[in-house]
Protein backbone atom coordinates (compact mmCIF):
# COMPACT_ATOMS: atom_id res chain seq x y z
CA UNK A 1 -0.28 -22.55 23.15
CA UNK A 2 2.97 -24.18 23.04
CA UNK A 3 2.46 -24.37 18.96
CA UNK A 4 2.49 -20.47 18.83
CA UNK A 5 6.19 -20.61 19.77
CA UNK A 6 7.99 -20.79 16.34
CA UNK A 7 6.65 -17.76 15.45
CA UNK A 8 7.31 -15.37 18.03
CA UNK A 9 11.06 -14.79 16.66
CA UNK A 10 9.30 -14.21 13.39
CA UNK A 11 6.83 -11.42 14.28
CA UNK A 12 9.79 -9.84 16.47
CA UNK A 13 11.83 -9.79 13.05
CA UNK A 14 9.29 -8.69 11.11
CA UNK A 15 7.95 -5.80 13.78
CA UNK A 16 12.13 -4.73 13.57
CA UNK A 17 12.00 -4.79 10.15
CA UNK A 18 8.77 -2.10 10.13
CA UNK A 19 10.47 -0.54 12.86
CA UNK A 20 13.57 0.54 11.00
CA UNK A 21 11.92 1.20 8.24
CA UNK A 22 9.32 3.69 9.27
CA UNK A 23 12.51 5.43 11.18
CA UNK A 24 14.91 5.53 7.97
CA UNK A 25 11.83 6.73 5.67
CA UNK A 26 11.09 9.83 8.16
CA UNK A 27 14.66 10.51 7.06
CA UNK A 28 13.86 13.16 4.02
CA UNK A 29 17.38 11.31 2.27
CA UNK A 30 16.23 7.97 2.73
CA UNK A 31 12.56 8.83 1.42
CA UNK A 32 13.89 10.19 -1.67
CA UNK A 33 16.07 7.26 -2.25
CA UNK A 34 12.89 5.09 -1.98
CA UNK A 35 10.70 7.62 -3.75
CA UNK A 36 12.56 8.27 -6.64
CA UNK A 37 14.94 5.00 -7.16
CA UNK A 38 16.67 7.36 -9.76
CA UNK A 39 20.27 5.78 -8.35
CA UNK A 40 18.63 2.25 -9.31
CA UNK A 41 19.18 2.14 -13.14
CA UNK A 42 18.33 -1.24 -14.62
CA UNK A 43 19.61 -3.01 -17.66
CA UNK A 44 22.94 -1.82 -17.48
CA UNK A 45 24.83 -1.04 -20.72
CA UNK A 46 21.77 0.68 -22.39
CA UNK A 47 23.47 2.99 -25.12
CA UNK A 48 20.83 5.77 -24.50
CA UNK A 49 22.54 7.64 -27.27
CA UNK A 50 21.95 5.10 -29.77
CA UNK A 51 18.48 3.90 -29.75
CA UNK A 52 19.00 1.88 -32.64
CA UNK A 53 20.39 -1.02 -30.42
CA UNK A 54 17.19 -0.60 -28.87
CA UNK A 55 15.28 -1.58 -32.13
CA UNK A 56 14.68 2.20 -33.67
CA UNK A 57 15.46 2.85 -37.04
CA UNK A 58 17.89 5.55 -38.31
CA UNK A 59 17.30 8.99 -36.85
CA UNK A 60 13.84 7.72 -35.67
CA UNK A 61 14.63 9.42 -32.03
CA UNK A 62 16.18 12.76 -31.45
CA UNK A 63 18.78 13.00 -28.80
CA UNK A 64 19.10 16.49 -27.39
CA UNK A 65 19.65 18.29 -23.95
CA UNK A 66 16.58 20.59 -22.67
CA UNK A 67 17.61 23.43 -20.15
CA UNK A 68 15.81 24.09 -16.84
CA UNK A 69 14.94 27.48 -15.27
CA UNK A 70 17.18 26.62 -12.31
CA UNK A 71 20.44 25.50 -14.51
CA UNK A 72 19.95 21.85 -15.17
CA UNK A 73 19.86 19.90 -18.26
CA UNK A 74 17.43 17.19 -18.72
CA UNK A 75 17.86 14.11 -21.55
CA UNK A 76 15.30 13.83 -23.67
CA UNK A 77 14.43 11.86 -27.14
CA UNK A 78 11.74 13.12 -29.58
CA UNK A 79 10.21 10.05 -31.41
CA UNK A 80 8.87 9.78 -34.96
CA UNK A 81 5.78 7.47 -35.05
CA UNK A 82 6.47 5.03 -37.98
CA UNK A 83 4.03 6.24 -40.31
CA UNK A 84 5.47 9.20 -40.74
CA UNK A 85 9.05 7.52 -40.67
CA UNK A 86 7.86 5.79 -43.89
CA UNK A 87 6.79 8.77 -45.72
CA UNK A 88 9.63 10.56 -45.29
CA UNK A 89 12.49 7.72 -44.87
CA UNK A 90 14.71 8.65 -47.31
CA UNK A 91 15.27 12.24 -45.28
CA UNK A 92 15.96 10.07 -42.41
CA UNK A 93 18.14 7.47 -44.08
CA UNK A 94 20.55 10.71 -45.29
CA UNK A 95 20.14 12.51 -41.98
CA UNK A 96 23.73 12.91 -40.89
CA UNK A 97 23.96 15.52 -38.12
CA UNK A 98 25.08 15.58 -35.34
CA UNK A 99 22.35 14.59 -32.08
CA UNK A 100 23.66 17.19 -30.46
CA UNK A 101 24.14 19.33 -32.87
CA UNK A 102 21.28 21.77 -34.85
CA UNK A 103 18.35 20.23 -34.01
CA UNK A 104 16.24 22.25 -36.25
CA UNK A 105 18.01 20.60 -38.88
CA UNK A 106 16.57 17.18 -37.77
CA UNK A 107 13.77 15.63 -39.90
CA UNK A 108 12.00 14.43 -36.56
CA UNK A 109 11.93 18.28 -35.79
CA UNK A 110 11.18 19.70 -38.76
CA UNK A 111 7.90 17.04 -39.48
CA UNK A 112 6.59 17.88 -35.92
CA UNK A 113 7.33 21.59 -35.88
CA UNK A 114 6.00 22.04 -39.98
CA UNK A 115 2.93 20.14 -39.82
CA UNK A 116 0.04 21.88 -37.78
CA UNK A 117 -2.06 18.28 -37.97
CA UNK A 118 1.01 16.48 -36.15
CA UNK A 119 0.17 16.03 -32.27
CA UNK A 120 2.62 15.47 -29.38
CA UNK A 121 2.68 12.83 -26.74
CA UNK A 122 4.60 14.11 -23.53
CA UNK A 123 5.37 11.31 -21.56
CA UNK A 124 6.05 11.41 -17.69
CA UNK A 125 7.80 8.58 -16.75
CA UNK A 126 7.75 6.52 -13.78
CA UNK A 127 10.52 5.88 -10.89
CA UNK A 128 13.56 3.57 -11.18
CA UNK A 129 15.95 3.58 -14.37
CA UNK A 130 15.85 6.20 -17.46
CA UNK A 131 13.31 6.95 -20.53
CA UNK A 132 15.70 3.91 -22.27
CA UNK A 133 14.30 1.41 -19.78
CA UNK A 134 13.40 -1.77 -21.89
CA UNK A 135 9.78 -1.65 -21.64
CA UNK A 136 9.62 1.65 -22.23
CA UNK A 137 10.75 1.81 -25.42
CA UNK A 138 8.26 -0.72 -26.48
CA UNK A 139 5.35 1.53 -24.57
CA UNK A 140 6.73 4.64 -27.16
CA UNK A 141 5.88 2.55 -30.04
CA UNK A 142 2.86 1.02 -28.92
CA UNK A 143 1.50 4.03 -27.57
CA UNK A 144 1.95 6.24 -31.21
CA UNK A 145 0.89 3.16 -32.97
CA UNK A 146 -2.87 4.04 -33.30
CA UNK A 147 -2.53 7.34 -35.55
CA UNK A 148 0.25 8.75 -38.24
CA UNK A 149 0.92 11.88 -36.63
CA UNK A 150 1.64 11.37 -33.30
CA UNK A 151 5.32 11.98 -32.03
CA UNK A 152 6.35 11.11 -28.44
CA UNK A 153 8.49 13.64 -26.73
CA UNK A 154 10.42 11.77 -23.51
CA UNK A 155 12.74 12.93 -21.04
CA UNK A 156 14.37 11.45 -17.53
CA UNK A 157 14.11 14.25 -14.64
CA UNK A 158 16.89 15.43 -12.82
CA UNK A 159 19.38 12.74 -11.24
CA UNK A 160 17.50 10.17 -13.40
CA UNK A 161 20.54 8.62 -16.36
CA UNK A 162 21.87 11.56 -18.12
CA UNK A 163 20.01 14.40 -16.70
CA UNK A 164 22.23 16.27 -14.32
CA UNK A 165 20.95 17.44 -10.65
CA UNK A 166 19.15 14.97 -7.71
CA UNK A 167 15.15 14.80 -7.77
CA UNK A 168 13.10 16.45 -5.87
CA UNK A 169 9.07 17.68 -5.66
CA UNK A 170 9.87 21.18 -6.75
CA UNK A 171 12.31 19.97 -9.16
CA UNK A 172 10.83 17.45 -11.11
CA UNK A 173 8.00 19.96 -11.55
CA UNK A 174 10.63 22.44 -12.99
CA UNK A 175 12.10 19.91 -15.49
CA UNK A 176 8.32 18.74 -17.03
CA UNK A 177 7.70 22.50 -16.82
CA UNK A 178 10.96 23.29 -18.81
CA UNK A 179 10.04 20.53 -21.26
CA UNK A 180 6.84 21.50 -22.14
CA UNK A 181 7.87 25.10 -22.88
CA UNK A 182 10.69 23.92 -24.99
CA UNK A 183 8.07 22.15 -26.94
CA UNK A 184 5.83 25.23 -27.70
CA UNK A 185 8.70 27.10 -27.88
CA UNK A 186 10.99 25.19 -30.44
CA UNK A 187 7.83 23.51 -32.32
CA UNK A 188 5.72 25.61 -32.46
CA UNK A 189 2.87 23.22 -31.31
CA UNK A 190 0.04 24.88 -29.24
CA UNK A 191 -1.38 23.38 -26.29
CA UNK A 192 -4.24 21.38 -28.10
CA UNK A 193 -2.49 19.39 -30.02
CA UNK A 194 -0.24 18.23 -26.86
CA UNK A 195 -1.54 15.18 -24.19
CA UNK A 196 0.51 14.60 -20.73
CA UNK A 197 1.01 10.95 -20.41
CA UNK A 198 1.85 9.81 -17.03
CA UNK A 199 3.01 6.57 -15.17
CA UNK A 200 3.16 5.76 -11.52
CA UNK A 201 5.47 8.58 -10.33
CA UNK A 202 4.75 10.50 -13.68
CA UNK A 203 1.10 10.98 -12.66
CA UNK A 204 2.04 13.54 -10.02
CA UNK A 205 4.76 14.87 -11.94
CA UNK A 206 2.13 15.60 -15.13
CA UNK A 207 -0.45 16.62 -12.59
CA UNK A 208 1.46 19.26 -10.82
CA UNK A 209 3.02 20.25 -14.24
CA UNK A 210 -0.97 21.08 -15.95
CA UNK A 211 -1.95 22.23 -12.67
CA UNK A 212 0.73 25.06 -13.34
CA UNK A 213 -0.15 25.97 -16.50
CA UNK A 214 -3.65 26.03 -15.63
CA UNK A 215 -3.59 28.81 -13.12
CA UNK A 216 -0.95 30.70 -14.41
CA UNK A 217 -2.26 33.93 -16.21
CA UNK A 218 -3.55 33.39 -18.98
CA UNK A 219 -4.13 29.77 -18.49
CA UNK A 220 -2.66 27.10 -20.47
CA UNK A 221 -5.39 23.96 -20.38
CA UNK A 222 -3.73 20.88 -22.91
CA UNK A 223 -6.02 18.47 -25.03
CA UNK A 224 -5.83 16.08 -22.11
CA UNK A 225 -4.08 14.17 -19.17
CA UNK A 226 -3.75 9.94 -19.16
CA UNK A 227 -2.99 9.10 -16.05
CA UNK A 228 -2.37 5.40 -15.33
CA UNK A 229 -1.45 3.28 -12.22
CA UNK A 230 -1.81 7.20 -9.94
CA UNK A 231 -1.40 7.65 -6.10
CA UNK A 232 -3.48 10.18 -4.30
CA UNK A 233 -0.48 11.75 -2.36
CA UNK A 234 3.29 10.39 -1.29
CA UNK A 235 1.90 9.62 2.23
CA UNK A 236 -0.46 7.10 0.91
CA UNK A 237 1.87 6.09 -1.66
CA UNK A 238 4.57 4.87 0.75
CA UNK A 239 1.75 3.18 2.77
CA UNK A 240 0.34 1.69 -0.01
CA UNK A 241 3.58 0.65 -2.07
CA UNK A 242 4.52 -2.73 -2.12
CA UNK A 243 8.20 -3.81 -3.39
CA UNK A 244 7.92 -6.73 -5.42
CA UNK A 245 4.55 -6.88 -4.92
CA UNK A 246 4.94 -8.39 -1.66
CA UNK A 247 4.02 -6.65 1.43
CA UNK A 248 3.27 -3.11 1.79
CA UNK A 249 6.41 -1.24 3.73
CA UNK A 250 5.00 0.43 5.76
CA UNK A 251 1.22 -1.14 5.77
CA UNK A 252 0.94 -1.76 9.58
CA UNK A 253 1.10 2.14 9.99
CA UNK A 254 -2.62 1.95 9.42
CA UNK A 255 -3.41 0.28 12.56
CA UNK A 256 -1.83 3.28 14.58
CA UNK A 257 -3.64 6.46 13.24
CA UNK A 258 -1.34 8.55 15.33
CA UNK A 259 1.77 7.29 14.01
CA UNK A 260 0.48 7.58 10.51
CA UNK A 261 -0.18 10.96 11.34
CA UNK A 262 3.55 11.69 12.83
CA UNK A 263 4.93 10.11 9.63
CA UNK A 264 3.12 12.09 7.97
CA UNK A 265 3.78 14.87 8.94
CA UNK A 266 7.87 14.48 8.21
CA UNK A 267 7.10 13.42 4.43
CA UNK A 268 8.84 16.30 2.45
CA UNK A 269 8.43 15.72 -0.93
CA UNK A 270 4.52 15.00 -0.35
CA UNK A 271 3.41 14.95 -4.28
CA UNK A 272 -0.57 15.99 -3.33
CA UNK A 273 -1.77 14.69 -6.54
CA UNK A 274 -4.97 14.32 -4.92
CA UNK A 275 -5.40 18.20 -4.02
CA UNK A 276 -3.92 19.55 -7.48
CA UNK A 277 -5.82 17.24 -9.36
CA UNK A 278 -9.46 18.91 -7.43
CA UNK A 279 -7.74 22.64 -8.17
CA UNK A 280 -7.01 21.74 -11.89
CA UNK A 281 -10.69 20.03 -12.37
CA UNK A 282 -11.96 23.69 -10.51
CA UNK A 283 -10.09 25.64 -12.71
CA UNK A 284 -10.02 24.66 -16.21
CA UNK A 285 -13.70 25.48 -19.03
CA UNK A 286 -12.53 22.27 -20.98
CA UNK A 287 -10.88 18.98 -20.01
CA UNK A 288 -10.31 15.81 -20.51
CA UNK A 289 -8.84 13.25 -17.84
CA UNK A 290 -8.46 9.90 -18.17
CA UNK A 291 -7.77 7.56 -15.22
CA UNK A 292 -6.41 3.97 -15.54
CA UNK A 293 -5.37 1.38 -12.99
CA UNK A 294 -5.58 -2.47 -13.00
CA UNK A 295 -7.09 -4.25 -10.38
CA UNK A 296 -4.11 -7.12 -10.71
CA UNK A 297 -1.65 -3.95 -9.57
CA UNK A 298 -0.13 -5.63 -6.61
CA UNK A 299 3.17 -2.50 -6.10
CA UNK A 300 -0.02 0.11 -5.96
CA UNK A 301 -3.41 -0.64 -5.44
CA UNK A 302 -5.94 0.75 -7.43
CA UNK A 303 -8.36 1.97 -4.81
CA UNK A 304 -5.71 4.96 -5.14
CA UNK A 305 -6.99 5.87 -8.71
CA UNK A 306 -10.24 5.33 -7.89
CA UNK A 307 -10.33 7.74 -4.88
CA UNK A 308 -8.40 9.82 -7.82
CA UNK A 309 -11.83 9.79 -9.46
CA UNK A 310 -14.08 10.63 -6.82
CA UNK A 311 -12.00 13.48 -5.63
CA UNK A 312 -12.06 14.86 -9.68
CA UNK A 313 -15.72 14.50 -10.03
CA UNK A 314 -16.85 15.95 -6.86
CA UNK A 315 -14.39 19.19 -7.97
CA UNK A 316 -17.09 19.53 -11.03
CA UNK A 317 -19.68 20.02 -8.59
CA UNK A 318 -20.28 23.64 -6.17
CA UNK A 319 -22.79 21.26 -3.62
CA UNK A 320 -21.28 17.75 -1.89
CA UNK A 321 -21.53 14.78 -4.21
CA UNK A 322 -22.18 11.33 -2.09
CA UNK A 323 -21.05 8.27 -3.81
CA UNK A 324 -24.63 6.70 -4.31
CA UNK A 325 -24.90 9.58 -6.29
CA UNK A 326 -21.57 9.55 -8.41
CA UNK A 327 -22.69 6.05 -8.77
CA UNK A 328 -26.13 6.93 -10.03
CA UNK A 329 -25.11 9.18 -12.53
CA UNK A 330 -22.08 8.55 -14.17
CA UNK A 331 -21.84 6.33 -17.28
CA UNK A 332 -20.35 3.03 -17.45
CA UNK A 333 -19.96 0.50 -19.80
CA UNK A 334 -19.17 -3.25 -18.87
CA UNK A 335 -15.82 -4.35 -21.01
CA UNK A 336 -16.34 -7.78 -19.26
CA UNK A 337 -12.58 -9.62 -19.04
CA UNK A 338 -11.67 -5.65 -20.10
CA UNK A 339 -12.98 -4.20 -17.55
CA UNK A 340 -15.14 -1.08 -17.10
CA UNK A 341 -14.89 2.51 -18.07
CA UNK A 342 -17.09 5.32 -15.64
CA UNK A 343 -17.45 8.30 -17.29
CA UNK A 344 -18.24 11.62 -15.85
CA UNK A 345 -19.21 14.68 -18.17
CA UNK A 346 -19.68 18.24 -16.41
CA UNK A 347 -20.07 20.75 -19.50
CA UNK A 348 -17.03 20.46 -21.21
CA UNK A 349 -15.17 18.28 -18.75
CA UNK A 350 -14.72 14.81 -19.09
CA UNK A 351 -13.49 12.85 -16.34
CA UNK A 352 -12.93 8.81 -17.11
CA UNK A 353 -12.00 6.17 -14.99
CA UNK A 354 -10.94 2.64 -16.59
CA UNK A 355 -9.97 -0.17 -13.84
CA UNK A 356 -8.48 -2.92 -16.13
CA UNK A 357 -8.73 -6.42 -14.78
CA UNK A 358 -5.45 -7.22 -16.18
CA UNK A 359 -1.64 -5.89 -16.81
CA UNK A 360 -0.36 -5.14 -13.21
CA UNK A 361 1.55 -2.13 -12.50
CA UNK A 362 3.97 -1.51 -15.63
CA UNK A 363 2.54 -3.96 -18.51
CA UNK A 364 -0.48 -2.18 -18.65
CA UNK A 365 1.52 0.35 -20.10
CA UNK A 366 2.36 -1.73 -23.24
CA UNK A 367 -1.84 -2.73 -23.71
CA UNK A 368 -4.28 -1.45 -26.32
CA UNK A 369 -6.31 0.24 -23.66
CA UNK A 370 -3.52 3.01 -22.77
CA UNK A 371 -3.08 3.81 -26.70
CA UNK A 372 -6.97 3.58 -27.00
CA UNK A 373 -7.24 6.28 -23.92
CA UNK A 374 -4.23 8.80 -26.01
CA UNK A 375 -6.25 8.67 -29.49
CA UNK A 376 -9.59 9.61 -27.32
CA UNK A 377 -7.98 12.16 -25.86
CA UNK A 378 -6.82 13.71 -29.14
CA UNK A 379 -10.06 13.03 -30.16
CA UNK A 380 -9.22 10.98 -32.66
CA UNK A 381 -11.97 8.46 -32.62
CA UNK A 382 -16.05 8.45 -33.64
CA UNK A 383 -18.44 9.37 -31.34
């Protein structure tokens, strides 16, 4: 037994460790802090007001300040997709105002508000930095890279880089709320012609957003929501999050069911994507939802989209659904190092689920397979 020793300080650190962290995380302060990571912003020096150091060409992205029904003002850029940049590129070469300025005079505004073929990407992003993030600006151009008309409208929520406020549940929901109607109201551009793209933390932000829409009166149903690399709720989340990929936080809270219930119980800002999600599948005549996750996703596993799925397809359904069933009757098609995409059709409500083998966490939102999932959506491809 005596070779046991060495590691009895170790599991006494590691059990403190858990210990304090469970305690600081029932603190509602602390679990924003760890929810959001808005005060983390990465890659310091980003000139958010000049994208072209970020490799966009002149006037490519509109700058501009959206208001929010409770008196905050998010930051937000409206990018051309390059096809249309080069048809028009002398309007943006003399562009001169200012980003602040008229934006109607803009020629990113004016091609996406005068064009009634021209589509609009909203994209919810995820926790930590701002909508200038590195990658992320190389997701924008991937992601409008499949079609000519497709503009990307992108915005940090409250707290996050030059949006004012601190995040919260209700909050966050305002600002993608407040962005959305600024889009039909500015633009012009009807639902439609307008997909919700969401990452990580941006999947319960976009779901509680459509869920809104959906059941307000009349309803407002969009051409479709993309949600990749989703958590069922925030309890689950923090279980199930891993930082750096490492070790789940708070994993061991799993092998005491009644302290995962107290914890529980003191999440505030519980983000039940799993519940809205059900509720928007319930109440909308046409939709079309697209699930994605990678099975290499060590910060989030992907068993959380995947019980996303279930959840969605039994809302289709007035009678129980077992999984031997879902299993029997959805389609699926074998993308072999790809993966596999499940399909679930209910009249006019699609419900996909594509479990990537590859591209972790935040890569896979740079791959073909996200931008393949957007132009589907949109409807954009043969059938």
């Amino acid at each position: 037994m005596a070779f046991r020793a060495p590691f009895i300080p170790i599991i006494a650190a590691f059990s403190g460790v858990w210990l304090w962290a469970m305690l600081l995380l029932s603190i509602p302060w602390f679990q924003r802090q760890m929810l959001y990571l808005h005060n983390v912003t990465l890659w310091w020096g980003i000139q958010l007001n000049k994208p072209e150091t970020m490799g966009y060409l002149k006037s490519q992205v509109m700058s501009m300040r959206i208001p929010t029904s409770d008196g905050e003002r998010l930051y937000a850029w409206l990018i051309a997709p390059l096809a249309v940049y080069a048809k028009h590129a002398v309007q943006f070469w003399k562009d001169e105002s200012n980003s602040f300025g008229d934006l109607t005079e803009k020629p990113c505004f004016k091609l996406l508000a005068n064009d009634p073929e021209a589509r609009l990407i909203i994209y919810f992003h995820g926790n930590t930095a701002t909508l200038a993030q590195g990658r992320r600006t190389e997701e924008y151009r991937m992601i409008s890279s499949g079609a000519d008309k497709i503009f990307i409208l992108t915005f940090d929520y409250r707290g996050f880089g030059h949006s004012t406020g601190t995040p919260s549940e209700q909050g966050c929901i305002n600002d993608g709320i407040a962005v959305i109607n600024w889009a039909r109201k500015e633009t012009n551009i009807t639902p439609e012609r307008i997909v919700l793209l969401a990452h990580s933390l941006g999947t319960a932000v976009a779901t509680a957003v459509a869920h809104h829409f959906v059941t307000m009166e009349p309803r407002i149903q969009f051409a479709g929501l993309v949600l990749c690399a989703g958590f069922t709720n925030a309890t689950n989340a923090f279980q199930e999050y891993s930082i750096g990929g490492i070790a789940p936080i708070l994993g061991p809270l799993k092998i005491f069911p009644w302290l995962q219930a107290w914890f529980g119980r003191r999440i505030k800002d519980t983000w039940k994507t799993d519940e809205r999600l059900k509720c928007l599948v319930e109440k909308s005549d046409r939709l079309r939802l697209t699930l994605i996750h990678a099975t290499s996703d060590v910060v989030m596993p992907c068993e959380q989209s995947e019980s996303l799925f279930r959840s969605s397809v039994q809302a289709t359904s007035q009678i129980p659904l077992t999984t031997e069933y879902i299993n029997k009757y959805k389609d699926t098609i074998d993308l072999g190092d790809g993966g596999f995409i499940c399909t679930w059709v209910s009249g006019n409500r699609i419900i996909r689920k594509e479990i990537l083998r590859y591209g972790g966490h935040d890569t896979i939102m740079k791959w073909s397979p996200v931008s393949l999932a957007v132009l589907r959506t949109f409807e954009l491809l043969e059938t």
